[in-house]
N, C-alpha and C. Protein backbone atom coordinates (compact mmCIF):
# COMPACT_ATOMS: atom_id res chain seq x y z
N UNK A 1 0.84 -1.18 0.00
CA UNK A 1 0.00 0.00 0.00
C UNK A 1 0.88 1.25 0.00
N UNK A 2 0.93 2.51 -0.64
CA UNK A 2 1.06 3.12 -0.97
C UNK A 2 0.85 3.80 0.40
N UNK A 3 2.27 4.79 0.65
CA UNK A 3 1.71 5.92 2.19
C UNK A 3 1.41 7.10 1.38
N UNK A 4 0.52 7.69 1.84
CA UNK A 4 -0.48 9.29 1.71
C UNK A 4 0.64 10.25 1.32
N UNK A 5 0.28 11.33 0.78
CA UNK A 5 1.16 12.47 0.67
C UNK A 5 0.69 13.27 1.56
N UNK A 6 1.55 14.08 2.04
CA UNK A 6 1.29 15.18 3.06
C UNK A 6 -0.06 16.29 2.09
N UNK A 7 -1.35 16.52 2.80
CA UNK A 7 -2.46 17.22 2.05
C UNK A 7 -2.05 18.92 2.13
N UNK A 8 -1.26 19.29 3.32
CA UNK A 8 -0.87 20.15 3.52
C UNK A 8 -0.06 20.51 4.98
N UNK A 9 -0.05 21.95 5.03
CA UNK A 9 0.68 22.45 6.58
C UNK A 9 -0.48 23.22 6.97
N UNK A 10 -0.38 22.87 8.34
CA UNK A 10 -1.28 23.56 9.79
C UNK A 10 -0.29 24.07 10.59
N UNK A 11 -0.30 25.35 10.82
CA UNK A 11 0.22 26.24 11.81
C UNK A 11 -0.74 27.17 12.73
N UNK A 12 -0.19 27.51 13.79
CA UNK A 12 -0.65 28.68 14.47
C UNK A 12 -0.07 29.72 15.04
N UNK A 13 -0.85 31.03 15.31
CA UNK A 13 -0.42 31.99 15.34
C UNK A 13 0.05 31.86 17.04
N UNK A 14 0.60 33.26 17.57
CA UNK A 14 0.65 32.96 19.13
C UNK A 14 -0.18 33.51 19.96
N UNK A 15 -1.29 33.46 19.09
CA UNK A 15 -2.51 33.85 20.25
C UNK A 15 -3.22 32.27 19.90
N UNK A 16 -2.71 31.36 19.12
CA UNK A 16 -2.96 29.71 19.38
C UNK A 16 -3.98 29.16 18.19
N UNK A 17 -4.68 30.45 17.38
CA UNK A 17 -5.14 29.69 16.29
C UNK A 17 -4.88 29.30 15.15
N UNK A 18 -5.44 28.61 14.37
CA UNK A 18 -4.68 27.68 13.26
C UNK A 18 -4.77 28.08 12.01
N UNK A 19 -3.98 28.04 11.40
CA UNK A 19 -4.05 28.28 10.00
C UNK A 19 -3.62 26.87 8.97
N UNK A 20 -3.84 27.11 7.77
CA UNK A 20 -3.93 26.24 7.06
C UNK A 20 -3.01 25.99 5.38
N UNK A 21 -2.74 25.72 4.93
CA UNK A 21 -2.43 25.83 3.10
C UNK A 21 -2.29 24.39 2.98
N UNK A 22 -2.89 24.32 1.60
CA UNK A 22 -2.73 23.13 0.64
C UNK A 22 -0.97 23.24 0.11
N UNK A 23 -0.07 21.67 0.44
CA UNK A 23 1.06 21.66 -0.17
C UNK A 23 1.01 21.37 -1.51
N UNK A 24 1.84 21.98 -2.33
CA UNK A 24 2.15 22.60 -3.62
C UNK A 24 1.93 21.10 -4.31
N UNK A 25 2.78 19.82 -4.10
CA UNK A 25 2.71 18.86 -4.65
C UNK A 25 1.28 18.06 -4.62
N UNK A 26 0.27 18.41 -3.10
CA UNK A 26 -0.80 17.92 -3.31
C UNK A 26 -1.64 19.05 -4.36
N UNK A 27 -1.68 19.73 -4.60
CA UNK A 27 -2.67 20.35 -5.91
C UNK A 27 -1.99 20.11 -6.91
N UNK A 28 -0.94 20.25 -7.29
CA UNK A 28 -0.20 19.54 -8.40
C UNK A 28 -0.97 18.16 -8.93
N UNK A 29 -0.65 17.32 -7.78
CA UNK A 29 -1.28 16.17 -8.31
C UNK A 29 -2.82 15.71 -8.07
N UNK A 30 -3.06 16.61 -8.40
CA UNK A 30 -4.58 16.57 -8.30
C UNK A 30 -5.50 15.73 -7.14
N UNK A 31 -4.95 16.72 -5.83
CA UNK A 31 -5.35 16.22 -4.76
C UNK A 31 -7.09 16.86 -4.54
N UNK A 32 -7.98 16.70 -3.36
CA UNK A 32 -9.03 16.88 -3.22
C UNK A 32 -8.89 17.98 -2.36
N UNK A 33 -10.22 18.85 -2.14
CA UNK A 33 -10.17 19.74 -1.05
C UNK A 33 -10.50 18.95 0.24
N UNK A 34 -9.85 18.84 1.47
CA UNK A 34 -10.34 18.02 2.99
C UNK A 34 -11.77 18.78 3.58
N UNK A 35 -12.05 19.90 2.71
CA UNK A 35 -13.56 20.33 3.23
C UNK A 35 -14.19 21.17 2.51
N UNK A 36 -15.16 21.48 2.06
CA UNK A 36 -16.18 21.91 1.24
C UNK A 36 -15.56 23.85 2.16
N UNK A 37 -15.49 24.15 3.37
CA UNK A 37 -14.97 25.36 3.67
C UNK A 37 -13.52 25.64 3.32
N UNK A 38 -12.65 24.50 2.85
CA UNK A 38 -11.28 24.95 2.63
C UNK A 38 -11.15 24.20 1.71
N UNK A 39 -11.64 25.13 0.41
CA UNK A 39 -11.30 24.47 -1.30
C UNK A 39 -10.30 24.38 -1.58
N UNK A 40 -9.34 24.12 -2.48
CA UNK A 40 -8.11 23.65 -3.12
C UNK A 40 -7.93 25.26 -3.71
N UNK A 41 -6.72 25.49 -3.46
CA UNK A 41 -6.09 26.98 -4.54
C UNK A 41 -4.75 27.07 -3.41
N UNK A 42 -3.77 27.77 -3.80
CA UNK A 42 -2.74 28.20 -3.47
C UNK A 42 -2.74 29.53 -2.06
N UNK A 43 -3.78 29.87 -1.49
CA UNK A 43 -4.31 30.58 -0.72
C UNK A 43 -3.76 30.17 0.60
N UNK A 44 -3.20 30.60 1.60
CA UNK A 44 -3.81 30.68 2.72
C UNK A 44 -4.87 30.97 3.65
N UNK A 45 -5.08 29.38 4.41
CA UNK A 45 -6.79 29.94 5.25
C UNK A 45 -5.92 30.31 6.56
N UNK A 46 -5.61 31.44 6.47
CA UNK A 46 -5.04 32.10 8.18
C UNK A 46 -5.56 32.35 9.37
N UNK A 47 -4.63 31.29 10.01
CA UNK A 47 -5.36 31.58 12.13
C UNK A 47 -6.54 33.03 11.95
N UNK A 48 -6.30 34.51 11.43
CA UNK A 48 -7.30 34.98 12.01
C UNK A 48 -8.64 35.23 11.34
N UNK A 49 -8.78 34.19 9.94
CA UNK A 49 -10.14 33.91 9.57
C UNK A 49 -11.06 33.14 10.11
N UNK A 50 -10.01 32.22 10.67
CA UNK A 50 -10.48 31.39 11.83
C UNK A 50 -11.48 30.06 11.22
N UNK A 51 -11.18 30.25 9.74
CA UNK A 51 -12.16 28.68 8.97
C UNK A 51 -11.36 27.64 9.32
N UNK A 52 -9.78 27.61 8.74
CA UNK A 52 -8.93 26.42 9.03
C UNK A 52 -8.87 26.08 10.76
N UNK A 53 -8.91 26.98 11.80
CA UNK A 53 -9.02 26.56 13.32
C UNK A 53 -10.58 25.80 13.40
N UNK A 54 -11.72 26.45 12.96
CA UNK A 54 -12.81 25.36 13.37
C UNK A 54 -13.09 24.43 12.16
N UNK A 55 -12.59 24.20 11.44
CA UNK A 55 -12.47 22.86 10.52
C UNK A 55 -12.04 21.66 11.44
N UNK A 56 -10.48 22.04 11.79
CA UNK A 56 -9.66 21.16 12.80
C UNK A 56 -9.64 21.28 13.91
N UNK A 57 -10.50 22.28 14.59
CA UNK A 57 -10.97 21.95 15.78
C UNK A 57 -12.17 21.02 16.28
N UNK A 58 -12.73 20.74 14.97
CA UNK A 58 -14.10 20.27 15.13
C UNK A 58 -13.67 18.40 15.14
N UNK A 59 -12.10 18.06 14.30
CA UNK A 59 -11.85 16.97 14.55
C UNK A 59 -11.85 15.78 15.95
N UNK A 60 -11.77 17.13 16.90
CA UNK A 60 -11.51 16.18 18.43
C UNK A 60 -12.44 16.15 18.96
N UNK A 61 -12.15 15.55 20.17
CA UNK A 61 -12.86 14.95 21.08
C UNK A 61 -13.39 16.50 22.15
N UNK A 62 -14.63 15.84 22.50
CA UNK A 62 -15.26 17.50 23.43
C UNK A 62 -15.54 16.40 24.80
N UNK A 63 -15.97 17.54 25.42
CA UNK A 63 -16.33 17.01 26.93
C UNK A 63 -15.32 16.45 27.77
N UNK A 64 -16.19 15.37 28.56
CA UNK A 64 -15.29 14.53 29.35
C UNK A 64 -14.15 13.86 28.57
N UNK A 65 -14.59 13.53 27.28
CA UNK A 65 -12.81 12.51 26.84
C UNK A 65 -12.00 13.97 26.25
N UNK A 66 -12.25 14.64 25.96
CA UNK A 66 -11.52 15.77 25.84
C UNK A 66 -10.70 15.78 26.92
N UNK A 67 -11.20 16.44 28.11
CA UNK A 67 -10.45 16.35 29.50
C UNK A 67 -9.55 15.67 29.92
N UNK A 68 -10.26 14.11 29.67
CA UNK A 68 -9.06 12.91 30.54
C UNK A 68 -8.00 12.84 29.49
N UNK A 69 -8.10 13.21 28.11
CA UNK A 69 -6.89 13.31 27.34
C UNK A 69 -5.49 13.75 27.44
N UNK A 70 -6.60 15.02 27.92
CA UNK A 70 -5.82 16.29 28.20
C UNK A 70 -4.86 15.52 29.36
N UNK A 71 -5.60 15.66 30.87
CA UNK A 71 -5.12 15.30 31.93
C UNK A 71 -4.21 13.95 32.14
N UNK A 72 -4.38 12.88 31.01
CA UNK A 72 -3.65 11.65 30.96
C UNK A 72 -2.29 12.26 30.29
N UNK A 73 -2.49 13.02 29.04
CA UNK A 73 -1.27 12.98 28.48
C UNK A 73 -0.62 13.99 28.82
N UNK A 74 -1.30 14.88 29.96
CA UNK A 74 -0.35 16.31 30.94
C UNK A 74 -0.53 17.44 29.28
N UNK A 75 -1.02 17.60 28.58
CA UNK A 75 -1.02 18.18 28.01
C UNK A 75 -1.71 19.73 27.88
N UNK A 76 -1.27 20.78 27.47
CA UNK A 76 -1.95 22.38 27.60
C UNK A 76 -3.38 21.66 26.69
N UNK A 77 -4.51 22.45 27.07
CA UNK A 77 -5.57 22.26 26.81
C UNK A 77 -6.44 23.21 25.64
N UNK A 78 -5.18 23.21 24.71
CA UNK A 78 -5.23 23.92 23.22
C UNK A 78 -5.74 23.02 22.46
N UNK A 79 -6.56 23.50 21.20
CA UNK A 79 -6.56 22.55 20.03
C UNK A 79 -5.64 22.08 19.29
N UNK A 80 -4.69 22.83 19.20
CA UNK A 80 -2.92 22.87 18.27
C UNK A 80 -2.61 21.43 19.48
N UNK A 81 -1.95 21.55 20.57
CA UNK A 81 -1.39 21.14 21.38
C UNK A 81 -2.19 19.41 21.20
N UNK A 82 -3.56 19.12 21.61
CA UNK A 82 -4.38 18.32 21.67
C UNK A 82 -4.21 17.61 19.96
N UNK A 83 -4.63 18.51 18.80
CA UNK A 83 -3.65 17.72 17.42
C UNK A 83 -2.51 17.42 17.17
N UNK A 84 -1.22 17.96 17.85
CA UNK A 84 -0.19 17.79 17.84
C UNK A 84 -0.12 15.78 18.50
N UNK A 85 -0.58 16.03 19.84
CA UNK A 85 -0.62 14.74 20.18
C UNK A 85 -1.98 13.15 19.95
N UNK A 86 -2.84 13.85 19.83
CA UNK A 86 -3.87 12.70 18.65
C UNK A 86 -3.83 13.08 17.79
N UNK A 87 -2.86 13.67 16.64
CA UNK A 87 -3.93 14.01 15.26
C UNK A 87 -4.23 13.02 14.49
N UNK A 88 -3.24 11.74 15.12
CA UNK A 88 -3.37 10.75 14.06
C UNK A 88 -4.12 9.77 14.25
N UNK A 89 -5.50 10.13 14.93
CA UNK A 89 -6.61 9.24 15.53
C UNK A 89 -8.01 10.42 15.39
N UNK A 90 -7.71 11.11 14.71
CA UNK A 90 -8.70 12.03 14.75
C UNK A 90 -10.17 11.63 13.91
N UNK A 91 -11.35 11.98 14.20
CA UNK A 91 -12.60 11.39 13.69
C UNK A 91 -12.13 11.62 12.16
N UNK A 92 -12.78 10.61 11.39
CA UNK A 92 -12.87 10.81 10.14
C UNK A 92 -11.34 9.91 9.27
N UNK A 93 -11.30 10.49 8.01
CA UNK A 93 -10.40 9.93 7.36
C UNK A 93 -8.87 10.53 7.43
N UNK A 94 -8.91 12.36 7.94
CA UNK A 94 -7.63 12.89 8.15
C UNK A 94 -7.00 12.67 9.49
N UNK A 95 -5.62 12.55 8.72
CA UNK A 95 -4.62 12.97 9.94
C UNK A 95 -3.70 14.02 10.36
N UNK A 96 -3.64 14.41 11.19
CA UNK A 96 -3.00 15.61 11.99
C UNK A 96 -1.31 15.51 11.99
N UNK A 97 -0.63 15.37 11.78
CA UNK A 97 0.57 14.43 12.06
C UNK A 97 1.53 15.44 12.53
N UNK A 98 3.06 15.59 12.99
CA UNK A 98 3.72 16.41 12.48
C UNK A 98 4.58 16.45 11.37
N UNK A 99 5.10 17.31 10.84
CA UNK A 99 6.05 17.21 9.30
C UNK A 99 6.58 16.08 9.04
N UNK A 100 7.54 15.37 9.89
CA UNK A 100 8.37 14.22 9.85
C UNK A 100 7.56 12.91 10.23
N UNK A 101 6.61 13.34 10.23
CA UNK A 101 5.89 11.88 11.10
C UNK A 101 4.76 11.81 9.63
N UNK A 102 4.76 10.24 8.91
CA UNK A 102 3.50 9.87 8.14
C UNK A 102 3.06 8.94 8.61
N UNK A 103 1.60 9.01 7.76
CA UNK A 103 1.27 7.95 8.71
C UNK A 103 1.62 6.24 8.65
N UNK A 104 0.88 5.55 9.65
CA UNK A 104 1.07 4.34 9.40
C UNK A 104 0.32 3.84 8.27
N UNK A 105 1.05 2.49 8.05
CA UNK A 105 0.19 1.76 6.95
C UNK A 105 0.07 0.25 7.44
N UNK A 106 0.46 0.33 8.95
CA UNK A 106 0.19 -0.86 9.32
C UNK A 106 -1.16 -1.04 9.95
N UNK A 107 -2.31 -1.95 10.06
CA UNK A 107 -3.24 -1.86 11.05
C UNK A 107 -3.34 -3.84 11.82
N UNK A 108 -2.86 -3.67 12.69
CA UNK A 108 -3.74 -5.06 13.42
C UNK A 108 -5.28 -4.92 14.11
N UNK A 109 -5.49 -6.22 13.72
CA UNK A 109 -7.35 -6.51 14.26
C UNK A 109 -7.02 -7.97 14.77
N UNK A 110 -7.73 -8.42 16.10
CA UNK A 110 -7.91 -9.18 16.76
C UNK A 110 -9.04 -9.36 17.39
N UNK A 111 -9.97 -10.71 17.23
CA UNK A 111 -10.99 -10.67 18.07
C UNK A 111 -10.86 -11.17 19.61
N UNK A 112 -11.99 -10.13 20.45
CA UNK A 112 -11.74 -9.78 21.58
C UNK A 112 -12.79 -10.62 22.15
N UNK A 113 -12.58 -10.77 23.56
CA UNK A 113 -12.91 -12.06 24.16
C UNK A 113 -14.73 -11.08 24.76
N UNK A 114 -15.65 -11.65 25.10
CA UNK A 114 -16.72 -11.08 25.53
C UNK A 114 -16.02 -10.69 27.08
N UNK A 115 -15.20 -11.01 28.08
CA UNK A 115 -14.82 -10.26 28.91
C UNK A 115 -14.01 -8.98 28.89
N UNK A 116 -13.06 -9.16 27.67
CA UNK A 116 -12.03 -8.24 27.17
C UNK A 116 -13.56 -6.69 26.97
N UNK A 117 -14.03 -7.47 26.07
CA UNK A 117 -14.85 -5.98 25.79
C UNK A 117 -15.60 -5.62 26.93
N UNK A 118 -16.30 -6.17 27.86
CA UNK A 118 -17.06 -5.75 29.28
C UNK A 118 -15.74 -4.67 29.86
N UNK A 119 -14.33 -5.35 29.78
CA UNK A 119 -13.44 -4.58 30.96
C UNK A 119 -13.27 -2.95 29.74
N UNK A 120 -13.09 -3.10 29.37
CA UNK A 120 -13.20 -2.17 27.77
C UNK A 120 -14.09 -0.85 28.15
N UNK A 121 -15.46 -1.60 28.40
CA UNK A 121 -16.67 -0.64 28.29
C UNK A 121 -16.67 0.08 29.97
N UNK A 122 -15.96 -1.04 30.77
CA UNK A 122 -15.86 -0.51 32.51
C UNK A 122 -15.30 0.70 32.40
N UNK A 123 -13.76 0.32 32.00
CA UNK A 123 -12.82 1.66 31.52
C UNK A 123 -13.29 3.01 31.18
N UNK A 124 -13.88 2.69 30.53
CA UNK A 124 -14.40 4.18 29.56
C UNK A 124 -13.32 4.17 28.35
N UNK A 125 -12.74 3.93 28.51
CA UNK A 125 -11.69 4.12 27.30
C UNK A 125 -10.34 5.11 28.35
N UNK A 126 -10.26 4.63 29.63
CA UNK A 126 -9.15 5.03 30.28
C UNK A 126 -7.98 4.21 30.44
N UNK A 127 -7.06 4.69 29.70
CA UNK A 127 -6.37 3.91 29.62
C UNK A 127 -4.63 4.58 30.15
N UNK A 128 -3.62 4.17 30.12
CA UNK A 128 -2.37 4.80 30.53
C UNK A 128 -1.09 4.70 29.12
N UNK A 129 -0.75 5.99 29.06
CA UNK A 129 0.00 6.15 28.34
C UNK A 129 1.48 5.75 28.60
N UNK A 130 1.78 4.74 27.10
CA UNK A 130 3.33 4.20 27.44
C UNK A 130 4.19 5.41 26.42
N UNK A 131 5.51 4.73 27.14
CA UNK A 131 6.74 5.35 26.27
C UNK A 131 6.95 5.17 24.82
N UNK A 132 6.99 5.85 23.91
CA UNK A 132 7.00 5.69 22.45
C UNK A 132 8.61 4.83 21.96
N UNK A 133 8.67 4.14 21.23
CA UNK A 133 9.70 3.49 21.09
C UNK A 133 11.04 4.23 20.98
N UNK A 134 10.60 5.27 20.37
CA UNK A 134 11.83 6.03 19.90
C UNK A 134 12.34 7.27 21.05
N UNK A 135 11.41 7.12 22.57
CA UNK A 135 11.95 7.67 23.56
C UNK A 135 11.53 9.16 23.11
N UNK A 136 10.69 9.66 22.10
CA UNK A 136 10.16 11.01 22.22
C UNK A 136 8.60 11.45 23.24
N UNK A 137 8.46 11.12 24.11
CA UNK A 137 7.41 11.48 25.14
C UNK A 137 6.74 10.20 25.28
N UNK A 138 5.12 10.65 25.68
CA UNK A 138 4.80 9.36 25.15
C UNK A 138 3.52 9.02 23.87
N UNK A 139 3.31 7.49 23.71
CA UNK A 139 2.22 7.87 22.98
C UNK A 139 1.00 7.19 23.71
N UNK A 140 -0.06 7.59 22.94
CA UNK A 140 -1.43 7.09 23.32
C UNK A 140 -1.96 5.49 22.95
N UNK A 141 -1.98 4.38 23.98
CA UNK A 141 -2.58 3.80 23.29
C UNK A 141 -4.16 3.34 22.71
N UNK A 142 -4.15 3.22 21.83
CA UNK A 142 -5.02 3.60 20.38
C UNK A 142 -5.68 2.13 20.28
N UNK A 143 -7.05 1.98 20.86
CA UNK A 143 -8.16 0.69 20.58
C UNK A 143 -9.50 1.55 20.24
N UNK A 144 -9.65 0.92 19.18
CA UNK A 144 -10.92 1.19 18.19
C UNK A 144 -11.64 -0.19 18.05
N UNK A 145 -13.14 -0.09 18.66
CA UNK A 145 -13.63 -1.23 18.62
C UNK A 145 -15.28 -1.39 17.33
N UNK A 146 -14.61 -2.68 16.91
CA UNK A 146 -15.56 -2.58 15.34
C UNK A 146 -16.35 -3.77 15.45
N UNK A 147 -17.89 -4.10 15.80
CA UNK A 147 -18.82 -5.21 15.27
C UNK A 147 -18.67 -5.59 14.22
N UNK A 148 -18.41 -6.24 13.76
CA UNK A 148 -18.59 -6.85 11.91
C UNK A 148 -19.72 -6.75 11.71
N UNK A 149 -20.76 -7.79 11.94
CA UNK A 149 -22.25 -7.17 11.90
C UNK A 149 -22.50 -7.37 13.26
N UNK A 150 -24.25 -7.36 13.08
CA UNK A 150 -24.80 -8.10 14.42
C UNK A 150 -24.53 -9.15 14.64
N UNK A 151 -24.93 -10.35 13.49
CA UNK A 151 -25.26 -11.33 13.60
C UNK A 151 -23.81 -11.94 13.20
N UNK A 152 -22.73 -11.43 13.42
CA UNK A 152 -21.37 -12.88 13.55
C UNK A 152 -20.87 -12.15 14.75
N UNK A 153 -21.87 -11.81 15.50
CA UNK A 153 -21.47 -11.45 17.30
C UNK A 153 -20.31 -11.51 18.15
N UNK A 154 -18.99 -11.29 16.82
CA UNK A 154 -17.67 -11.18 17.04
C UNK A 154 -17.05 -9.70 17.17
N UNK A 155 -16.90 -9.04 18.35
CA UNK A 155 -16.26 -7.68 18.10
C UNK A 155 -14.84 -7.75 17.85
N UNK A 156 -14.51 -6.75 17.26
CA UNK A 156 -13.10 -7.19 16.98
C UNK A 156 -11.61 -5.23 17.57
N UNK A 157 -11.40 -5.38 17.70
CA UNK A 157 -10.14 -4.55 18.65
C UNK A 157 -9.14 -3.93 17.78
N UNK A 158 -9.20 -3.02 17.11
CA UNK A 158 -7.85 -2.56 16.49
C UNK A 158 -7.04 -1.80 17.45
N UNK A 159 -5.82 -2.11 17.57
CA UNK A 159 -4.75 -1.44 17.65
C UNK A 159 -4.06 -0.69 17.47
């Protein structure tokens, strides 16, 4: 499989909001716009129009899992800060990443035992963050749980 091209760069200003541009090689090659508010052209959508901040602010998590995110991974309770460290679990098909970081193209699935998922659902999805291999902070670990259907009453656990 083929890894993604970078769609573009996300920055922010230092009052913390985000800005946006499509990279040169993705419109070149006839990449898509990531939202009907931020069409494809050579433009910057800048922190103080404020379209590219609630595009990608709208990616995360609100409320309570917002919070324990925050509070698990000690992190400032910015949207920049909060994509910096999930972007690459964010709802939907995009990822947040930083420059040097693409994404994976690996995925494991394993089916999970009917106790595994009860302790799962106890949790809330609280879980503790390990050390990243490469000793840069840490990362999140990342379970996404998928029914196949109803009726082969097998859930199954990505990783």
């Amino acid at each position: 499989m083929e890894r993604p091209e970078p769609g573009g760069v996300l920055w922010r200003n230092p009052l913390g909001y985000m800005g946006f541009r499509y990279d040169d090689q993705w419109l070149i090659q006839s990449g898509f716009a990531i939202s009907y508010t931020l069409p494809l052209g050579h433009n910057d959508f800048t922190p103080e129009d404020g379209i590219a901040h609630r595009f990608f602010a709208n990616l995360l998590p609100e409320g309570g899992a917002r919070e324990q995110i925050v509070r698990d991974l000690k992190l400032a309770n910015t949207d920049f800060d909060l994509l910096r460290a999930i972007g690459g679990e964010c709802a939907g098909a995009l990822s947040a990443l930083p420059v040097e970081q693409r994404p994976s193209t690996e995925y494991k699935y394993h089916p999970i035992t009917d106790e595994e998922l009860a302790n799962m659902v106890a949790r809330r999805g609280q879980c503790t963050p390990g050390p990243q291999p490469n000793g840069l902070g840490f990362l999140w670990p990342v379970h996404r749980i998928s029914a196949r259907s109803w009726y082969e009453q097998e859930p199954t656990c990505y990783r």
